[in-house]
PDB file of N, CA and C in Angstrom:
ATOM      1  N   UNK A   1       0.834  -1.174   0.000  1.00  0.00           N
ATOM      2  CA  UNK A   1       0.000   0.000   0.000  1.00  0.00           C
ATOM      3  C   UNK A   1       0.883   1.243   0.000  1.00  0.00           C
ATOM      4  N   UNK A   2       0.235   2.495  -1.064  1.00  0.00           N
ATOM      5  CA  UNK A   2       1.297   2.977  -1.050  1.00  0.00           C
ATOM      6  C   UNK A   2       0.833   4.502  -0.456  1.00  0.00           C
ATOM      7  N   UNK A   3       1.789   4.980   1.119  1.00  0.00           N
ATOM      8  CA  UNK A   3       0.937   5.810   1.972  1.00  0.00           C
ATOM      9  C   UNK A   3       1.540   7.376   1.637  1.00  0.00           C
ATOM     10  N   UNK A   4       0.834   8.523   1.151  1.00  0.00           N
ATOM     11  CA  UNK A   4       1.975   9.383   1.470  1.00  0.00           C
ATOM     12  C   UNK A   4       2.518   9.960   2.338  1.00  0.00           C
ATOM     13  N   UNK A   5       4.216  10.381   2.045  1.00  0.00           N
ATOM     14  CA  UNK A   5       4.813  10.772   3.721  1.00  0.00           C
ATOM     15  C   UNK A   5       4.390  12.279   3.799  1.00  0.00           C
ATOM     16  N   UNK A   6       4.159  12.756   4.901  1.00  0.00           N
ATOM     17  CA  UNK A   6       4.110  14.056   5.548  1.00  0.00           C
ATOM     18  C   UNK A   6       4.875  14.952   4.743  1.00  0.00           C
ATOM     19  N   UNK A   7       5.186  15.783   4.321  1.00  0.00           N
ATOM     20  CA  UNK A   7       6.215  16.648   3.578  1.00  0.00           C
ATOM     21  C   UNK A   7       6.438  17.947   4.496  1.00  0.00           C
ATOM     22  N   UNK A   8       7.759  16.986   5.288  1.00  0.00           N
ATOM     23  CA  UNK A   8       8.471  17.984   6.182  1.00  0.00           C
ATOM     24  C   UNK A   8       9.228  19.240   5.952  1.00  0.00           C
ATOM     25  N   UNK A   9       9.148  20.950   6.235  1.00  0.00           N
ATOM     26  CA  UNK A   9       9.667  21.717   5.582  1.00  0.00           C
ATOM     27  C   UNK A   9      10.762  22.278   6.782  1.00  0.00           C
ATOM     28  N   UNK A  10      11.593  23.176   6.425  1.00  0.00           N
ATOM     29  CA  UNK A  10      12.262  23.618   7.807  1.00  0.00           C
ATOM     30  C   UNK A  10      12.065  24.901   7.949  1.00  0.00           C
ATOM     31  N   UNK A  11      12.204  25.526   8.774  1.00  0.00           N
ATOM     32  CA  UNK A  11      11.651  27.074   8.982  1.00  0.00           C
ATOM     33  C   UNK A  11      11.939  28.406   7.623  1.00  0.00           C
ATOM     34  N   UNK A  12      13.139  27.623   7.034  1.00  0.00           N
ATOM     35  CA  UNK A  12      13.559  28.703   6.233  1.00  0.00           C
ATOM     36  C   UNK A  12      12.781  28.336   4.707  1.00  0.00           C
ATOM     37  N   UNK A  13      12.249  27.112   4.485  1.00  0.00           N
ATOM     38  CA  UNK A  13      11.465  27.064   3.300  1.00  0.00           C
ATOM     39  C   UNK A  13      10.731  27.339   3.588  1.00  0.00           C
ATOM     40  N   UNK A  14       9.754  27.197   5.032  1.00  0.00           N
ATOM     41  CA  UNK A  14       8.383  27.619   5.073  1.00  0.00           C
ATOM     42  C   UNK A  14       8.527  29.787   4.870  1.00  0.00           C
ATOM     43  N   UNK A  15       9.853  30.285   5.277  1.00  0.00           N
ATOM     44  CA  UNK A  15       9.617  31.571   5.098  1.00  0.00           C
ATOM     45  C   UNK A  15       9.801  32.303   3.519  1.00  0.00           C
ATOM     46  N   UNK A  16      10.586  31.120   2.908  1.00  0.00           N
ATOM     47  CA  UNK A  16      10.542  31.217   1.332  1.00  0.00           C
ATOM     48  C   UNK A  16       9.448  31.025   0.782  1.00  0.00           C
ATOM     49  N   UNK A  17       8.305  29.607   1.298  1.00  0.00           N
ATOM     50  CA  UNK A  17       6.837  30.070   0.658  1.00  0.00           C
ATOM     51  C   UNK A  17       5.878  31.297   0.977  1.00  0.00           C
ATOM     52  N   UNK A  18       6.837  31.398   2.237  1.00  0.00           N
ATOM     53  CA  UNK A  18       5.472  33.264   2.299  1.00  0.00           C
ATOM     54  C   UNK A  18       6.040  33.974   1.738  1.00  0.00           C
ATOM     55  N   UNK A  19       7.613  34.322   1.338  1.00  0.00           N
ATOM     56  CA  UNK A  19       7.749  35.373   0.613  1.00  0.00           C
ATOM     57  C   UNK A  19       6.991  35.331  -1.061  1.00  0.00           C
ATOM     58  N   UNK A  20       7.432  34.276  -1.412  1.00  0.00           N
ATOM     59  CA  UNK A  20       6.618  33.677  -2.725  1.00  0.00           C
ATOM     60  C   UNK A  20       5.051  34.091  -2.639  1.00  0.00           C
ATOM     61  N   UNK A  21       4.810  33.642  -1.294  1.00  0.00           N
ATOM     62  CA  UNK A  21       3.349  34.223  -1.942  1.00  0.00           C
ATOM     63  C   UNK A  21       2.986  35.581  -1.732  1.00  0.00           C
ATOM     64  N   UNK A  22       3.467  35.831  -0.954  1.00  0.00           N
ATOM     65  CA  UNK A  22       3.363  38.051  -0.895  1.00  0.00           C
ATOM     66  C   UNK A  22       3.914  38.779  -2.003  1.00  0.00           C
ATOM     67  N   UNK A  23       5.210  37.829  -2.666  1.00  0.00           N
ATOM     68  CA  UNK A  23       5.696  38.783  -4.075  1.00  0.00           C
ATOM     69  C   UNK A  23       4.447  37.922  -4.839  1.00  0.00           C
ATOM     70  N   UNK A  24       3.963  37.158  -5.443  1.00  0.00           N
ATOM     71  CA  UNK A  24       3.082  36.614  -5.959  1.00  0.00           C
ATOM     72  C   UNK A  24       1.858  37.635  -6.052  1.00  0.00           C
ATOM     73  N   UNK A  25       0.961  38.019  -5.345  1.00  0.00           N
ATOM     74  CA  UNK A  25      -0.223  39.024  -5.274  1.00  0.00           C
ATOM     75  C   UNK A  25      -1.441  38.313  -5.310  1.00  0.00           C
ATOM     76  N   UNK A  26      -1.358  36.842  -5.065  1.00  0.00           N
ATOM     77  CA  UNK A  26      -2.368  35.883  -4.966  1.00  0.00           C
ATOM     78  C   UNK A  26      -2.694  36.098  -3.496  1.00  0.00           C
ATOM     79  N   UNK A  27      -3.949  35.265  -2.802  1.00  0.00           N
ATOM     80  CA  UNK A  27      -3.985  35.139  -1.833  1.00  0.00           C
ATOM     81  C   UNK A  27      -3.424  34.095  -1.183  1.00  0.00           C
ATOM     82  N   UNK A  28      -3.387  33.292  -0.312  1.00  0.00           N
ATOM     83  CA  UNK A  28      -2.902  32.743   0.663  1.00  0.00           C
ATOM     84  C   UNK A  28      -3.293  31.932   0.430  1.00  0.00           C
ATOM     85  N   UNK A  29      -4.903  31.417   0.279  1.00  0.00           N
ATOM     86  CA  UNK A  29      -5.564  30.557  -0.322  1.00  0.00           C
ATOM     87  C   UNK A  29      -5.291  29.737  -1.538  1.00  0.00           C
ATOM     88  N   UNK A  30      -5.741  30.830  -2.613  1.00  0.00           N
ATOM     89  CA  UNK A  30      -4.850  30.351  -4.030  1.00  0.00           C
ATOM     90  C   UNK A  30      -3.505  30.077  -4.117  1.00  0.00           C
ATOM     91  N   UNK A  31      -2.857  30.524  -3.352  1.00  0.00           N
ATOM     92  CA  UNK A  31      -1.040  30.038  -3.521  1.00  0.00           C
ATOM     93  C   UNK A  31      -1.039  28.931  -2.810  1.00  0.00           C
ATOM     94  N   UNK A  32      -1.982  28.655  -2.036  1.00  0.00           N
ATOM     95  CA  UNK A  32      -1.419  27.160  -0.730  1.00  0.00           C
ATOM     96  C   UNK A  32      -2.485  25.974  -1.892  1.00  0.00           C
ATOM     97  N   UNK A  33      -3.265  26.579  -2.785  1.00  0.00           N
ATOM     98  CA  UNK A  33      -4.178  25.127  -3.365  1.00  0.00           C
ATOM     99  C   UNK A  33      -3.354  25.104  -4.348  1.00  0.00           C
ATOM    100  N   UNK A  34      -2.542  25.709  -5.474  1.00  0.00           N
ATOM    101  CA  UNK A  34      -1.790  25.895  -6.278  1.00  0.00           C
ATOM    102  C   UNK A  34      -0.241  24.581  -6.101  1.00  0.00           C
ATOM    103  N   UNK A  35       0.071  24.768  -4.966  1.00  0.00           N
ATOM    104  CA  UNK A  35       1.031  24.293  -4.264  1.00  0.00           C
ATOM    105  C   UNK A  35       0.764  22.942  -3.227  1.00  0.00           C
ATOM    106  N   UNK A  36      -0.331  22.832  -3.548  1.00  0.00           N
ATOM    107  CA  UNK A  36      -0.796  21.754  -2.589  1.00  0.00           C
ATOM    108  C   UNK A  36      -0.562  21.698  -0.801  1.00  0.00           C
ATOM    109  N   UNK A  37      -1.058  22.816  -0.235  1.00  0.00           N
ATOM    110  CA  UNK A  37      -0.416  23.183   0.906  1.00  0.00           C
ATOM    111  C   UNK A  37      -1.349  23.341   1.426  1.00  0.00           C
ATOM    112  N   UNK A  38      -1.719  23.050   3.036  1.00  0.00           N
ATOM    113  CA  UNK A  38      -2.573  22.861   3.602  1.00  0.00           C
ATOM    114  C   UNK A  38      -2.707  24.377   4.330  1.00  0.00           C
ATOM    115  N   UNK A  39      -3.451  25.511   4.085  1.00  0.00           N
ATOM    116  CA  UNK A  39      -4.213  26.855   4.358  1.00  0.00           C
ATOM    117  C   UNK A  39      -3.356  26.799   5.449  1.00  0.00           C
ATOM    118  N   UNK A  40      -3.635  26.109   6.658  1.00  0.00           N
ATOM    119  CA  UNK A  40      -4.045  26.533   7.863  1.00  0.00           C
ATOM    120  C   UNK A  40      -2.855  26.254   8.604  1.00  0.00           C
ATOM    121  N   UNK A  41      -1.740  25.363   7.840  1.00  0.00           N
ATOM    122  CA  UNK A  41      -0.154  25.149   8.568  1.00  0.00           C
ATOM    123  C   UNK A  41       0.675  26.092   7.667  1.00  0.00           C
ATOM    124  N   UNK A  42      -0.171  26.993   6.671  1.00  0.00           N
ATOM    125  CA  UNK A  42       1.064  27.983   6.235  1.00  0.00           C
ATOM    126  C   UNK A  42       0.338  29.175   6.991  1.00  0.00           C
ATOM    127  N   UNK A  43      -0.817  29.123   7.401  1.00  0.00           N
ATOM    128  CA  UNK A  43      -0.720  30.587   8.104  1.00  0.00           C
ATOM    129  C   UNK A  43      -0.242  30.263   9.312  1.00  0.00           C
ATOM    130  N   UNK A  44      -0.058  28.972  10.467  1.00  0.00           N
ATOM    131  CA  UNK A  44       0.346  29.084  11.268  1.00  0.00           C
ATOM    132  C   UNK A  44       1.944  29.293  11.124  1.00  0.00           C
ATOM    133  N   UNK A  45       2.388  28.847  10.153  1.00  0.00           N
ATOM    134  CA  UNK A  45       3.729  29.261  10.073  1.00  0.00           C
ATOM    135  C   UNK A  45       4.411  30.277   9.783  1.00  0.00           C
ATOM    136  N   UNK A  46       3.503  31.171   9.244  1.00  0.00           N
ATOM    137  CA  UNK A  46       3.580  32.474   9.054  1.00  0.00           C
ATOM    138  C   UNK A  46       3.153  33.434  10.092  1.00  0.00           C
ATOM    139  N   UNK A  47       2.504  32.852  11.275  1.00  0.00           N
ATOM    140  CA  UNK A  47       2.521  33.883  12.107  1.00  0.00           C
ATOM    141  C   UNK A  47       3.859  33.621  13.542  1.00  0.00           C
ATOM    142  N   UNK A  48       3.969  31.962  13.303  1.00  0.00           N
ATOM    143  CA  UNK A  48       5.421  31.904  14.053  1.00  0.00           C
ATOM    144  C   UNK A  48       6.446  31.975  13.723  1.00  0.00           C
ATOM    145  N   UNK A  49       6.555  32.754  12.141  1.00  0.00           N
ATOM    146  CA  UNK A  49       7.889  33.252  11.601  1.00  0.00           C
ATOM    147  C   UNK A  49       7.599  34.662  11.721  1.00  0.00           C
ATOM    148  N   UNK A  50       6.773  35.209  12.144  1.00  0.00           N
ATOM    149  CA  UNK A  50       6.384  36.593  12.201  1.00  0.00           C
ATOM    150  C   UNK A  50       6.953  37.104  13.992  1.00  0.00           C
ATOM    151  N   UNK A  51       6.558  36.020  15.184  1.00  0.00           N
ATOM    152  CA  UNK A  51       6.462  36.243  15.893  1.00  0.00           C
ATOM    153  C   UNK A  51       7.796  36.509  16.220  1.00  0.00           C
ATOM    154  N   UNK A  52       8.839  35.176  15.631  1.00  0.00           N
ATOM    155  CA  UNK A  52      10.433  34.816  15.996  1.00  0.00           C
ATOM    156  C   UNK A  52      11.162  36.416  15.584  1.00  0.00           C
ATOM    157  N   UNK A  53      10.612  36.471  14.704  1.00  0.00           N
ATOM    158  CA  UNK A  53      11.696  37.578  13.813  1.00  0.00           C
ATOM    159  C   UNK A  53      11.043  39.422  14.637  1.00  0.00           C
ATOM    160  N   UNK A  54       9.923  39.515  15.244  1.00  0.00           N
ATOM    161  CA  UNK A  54       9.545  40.706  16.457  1.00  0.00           C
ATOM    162  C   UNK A  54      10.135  40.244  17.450  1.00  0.00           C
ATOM    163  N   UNK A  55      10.901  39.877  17.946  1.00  0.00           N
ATOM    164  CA  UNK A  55      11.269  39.305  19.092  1.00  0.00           C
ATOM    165  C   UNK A  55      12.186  37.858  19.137  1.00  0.00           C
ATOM    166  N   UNK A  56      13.024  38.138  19.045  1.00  0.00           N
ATOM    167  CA  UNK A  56      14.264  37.200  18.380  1.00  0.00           C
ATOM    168  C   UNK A  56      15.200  36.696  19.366  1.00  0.00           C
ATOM    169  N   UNK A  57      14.825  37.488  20.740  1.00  0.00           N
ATOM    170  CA  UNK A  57      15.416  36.751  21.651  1.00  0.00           C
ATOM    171  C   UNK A  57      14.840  36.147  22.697  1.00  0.00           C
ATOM    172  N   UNK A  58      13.672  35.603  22.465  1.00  0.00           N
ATOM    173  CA  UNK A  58      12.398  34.925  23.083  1.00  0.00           C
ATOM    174  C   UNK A  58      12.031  34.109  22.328  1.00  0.00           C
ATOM    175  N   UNK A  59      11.432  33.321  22.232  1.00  0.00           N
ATOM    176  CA  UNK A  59      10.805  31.603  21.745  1.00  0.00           C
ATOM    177  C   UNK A  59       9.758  32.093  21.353  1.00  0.00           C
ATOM    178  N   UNK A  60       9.133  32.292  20.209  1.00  0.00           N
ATOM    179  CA  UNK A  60       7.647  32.383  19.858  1.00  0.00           C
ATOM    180  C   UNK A  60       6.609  31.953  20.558  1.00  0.00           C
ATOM    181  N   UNK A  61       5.845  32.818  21.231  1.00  0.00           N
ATOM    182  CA  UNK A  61       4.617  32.070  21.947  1.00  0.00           C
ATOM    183  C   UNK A  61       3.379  32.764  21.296  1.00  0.00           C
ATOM    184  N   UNK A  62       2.079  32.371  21.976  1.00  0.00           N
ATOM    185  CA  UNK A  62       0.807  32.893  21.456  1.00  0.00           C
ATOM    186  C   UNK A  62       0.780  33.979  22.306  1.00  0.00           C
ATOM    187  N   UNK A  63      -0.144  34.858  22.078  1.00  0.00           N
ATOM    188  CA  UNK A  63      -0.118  36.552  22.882  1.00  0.00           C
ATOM    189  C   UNK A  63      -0.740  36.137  24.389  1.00  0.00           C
ATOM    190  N   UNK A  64      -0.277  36.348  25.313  1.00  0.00           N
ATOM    191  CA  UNK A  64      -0.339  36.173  26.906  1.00  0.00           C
ATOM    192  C   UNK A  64      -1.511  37.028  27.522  1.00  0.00           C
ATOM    193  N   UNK A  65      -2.451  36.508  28.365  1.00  0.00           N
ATOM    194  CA  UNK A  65      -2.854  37.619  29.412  1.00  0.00           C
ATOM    195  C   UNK A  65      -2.425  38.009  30.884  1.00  0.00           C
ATOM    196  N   UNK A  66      -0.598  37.111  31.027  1.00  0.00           N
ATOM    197  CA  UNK A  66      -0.297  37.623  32.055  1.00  0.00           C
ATOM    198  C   UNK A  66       0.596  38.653  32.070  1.00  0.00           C
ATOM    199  N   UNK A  67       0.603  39.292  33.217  1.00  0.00           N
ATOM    200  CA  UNK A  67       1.048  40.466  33.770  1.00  0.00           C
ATOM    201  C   UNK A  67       2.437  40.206  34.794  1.00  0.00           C
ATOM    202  N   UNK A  68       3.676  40.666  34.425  1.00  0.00           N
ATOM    203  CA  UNK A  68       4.752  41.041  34.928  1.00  0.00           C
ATOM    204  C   UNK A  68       4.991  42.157  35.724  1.00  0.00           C
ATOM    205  N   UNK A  69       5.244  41.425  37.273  1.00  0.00           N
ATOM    206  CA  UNK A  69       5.477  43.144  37.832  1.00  0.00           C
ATOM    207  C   UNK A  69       6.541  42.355  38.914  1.00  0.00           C
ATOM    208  N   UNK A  70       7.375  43.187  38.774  1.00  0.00           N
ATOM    209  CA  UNK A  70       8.467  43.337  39.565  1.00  0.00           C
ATOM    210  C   UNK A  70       8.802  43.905  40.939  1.00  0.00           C
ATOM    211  N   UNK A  71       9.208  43.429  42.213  1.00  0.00           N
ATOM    212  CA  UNK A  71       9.364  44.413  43.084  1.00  0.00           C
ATOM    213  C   UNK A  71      10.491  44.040  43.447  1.00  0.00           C
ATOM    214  N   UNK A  72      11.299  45.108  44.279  1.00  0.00           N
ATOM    215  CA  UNK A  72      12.220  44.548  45.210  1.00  0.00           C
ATOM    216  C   UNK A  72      12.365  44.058  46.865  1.00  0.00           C
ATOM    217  N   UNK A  73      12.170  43.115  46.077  1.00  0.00           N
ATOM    218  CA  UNK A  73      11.898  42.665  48.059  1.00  0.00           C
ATOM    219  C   UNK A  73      13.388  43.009  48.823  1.00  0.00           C
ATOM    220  N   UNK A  74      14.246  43.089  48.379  1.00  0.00           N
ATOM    221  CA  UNK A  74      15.461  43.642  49.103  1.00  0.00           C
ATOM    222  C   UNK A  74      15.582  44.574  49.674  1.00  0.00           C
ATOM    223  N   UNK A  75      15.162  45.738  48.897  1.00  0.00           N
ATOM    224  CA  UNK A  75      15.564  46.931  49.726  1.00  0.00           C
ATOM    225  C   UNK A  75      13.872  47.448  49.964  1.00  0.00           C
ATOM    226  N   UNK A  76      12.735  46.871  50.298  1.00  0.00           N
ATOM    227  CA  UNK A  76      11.477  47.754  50.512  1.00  0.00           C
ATOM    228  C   UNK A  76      11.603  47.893  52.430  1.00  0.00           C
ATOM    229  N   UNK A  77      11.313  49.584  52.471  1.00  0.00           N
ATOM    230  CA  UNK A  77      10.818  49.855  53.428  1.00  0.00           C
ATOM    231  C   UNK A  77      10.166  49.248  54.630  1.00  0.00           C
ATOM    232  N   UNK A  78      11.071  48.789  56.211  1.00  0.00           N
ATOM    233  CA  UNK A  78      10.254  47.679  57.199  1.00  0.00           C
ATOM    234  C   UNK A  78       8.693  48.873  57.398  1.00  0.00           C
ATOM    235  N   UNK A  79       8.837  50.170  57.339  1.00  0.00           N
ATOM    236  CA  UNK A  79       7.681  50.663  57.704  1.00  0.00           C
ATOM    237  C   UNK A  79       6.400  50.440  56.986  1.00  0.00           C
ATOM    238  N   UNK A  80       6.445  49.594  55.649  1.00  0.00           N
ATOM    239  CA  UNK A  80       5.146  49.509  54.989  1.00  0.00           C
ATOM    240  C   UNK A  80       4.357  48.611  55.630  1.00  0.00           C
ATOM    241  N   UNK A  81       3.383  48.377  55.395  1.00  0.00           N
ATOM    242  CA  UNK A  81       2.722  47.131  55.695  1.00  0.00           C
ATOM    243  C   UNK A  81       2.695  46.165  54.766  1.00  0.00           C
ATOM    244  N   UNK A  82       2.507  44.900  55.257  1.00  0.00           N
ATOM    245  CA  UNK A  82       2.443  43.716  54.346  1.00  0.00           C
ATOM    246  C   UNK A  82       1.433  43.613  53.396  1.00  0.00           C
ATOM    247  N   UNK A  83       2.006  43.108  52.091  1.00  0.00           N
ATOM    248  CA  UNK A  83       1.221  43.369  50.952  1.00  0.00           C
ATOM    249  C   UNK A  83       0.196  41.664  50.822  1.00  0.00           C
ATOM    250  N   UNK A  84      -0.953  41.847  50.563  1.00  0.00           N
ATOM    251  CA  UNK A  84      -1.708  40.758  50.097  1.00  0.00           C
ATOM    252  C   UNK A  84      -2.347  40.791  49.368  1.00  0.00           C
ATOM    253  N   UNK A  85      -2.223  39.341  48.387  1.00  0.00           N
ATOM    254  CA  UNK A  85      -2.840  39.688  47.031  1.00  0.00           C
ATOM    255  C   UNK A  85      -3.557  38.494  47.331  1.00  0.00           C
ATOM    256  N   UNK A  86      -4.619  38.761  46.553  1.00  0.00           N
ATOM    257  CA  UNK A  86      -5.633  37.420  46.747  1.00  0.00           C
ATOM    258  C   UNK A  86      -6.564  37.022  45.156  1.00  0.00           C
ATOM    259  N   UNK A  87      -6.232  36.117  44.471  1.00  0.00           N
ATOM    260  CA  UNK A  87      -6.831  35.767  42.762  1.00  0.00           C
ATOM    261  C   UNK A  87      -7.627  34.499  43.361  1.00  0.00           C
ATOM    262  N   UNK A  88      -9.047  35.123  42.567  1.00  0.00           N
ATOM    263  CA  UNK A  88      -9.904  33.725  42.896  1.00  0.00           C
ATOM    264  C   UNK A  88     -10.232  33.366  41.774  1.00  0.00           C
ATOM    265  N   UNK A  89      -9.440  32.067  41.129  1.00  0.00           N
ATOM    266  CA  UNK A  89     -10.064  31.474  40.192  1.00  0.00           C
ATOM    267  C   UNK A  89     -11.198  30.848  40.298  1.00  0.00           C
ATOM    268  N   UNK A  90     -11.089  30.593  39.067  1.00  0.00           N
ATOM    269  CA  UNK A  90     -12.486  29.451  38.527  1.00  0.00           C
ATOM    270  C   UNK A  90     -12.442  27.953  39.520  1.00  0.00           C
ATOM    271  N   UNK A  91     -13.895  27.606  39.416  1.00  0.00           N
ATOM    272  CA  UNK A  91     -13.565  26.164  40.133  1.00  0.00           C
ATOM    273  C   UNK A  91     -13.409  26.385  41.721  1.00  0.00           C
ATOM    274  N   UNK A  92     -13.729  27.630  42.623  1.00  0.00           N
ATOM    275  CA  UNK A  92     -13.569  28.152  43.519  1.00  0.00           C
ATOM    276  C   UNK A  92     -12.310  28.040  44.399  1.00  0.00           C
ATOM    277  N   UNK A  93     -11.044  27.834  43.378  1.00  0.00           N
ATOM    278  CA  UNK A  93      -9.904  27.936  44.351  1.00  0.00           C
ATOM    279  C   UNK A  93      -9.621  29.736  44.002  1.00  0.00           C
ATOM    280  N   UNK A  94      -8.678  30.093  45.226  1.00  0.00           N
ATOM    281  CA  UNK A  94      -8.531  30.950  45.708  1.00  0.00           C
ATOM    282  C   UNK A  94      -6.325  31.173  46.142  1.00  0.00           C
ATOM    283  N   UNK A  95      -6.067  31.630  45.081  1.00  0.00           N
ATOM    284  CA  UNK A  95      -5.112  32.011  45.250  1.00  0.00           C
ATOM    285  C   UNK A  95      -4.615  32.859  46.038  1.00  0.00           C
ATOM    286  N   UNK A  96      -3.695  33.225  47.370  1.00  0.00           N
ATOM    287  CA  UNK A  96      -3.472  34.089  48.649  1.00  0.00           C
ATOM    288  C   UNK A  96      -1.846  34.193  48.389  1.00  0.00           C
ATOM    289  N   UNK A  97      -1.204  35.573  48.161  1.00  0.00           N
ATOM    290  CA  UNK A  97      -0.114  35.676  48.931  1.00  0.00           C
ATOM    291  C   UNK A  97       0.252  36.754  49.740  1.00  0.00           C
ATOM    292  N   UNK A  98       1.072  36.446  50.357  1.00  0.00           N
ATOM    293  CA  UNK A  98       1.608  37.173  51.829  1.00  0.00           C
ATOM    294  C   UNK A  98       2.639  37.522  51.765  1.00  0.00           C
ATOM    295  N   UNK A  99       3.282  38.843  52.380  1.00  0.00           N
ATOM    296  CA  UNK A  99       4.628  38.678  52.670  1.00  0.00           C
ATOM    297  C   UNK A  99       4.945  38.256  54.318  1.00  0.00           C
TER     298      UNK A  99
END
């Protein structure tokens, strides 16, 4: 039986078929049926060759809704008071921290 194999590309052909198809003036559509290419693994590859190359010294991820905040616990003030944060997820757990 005769099965076909997967047709493995490496990052730099998959960024040679998007340039091809943006100098091209076809859509995305017509260039991936043209080419026998499955729509939906050249746009994903086109948005994680998009992502690598904005940000080149980070690993491509999908867009985040968390929040980075920084403090210094080293040098903060003994006169403040202790900070508590409290996130209640879903499923009724209840995230608590303390200093």
């Amino acid at each position: 039986m005769n099965q076909k194999q997967p047709n493995r590309r490496t990052s730099e052909q998959w960024q040679g078929l998007i340039d091809q198809q943006r100098e091209s003036g076809v859509s995305q559509k017509a260039f991936c049926l043209s080419r026998n290419i499955c729509l939906s693994t050249f746009t994903l590859w086109k948005r994680k060759l998009r992502q690598a190359t904005e940000r080149p010294d980070q690993p491509a991820q999908p867009n985040s809704d968390w929040f980075e905040f920084k403090t210094d616990f080293h040098h903060t003030p003994s006169d403040l008071p202790p900070w508590e944060i409290e996130l209640e997820l879903p499923g009724g757990v209840t995230l608590r921290m303390r200093r």
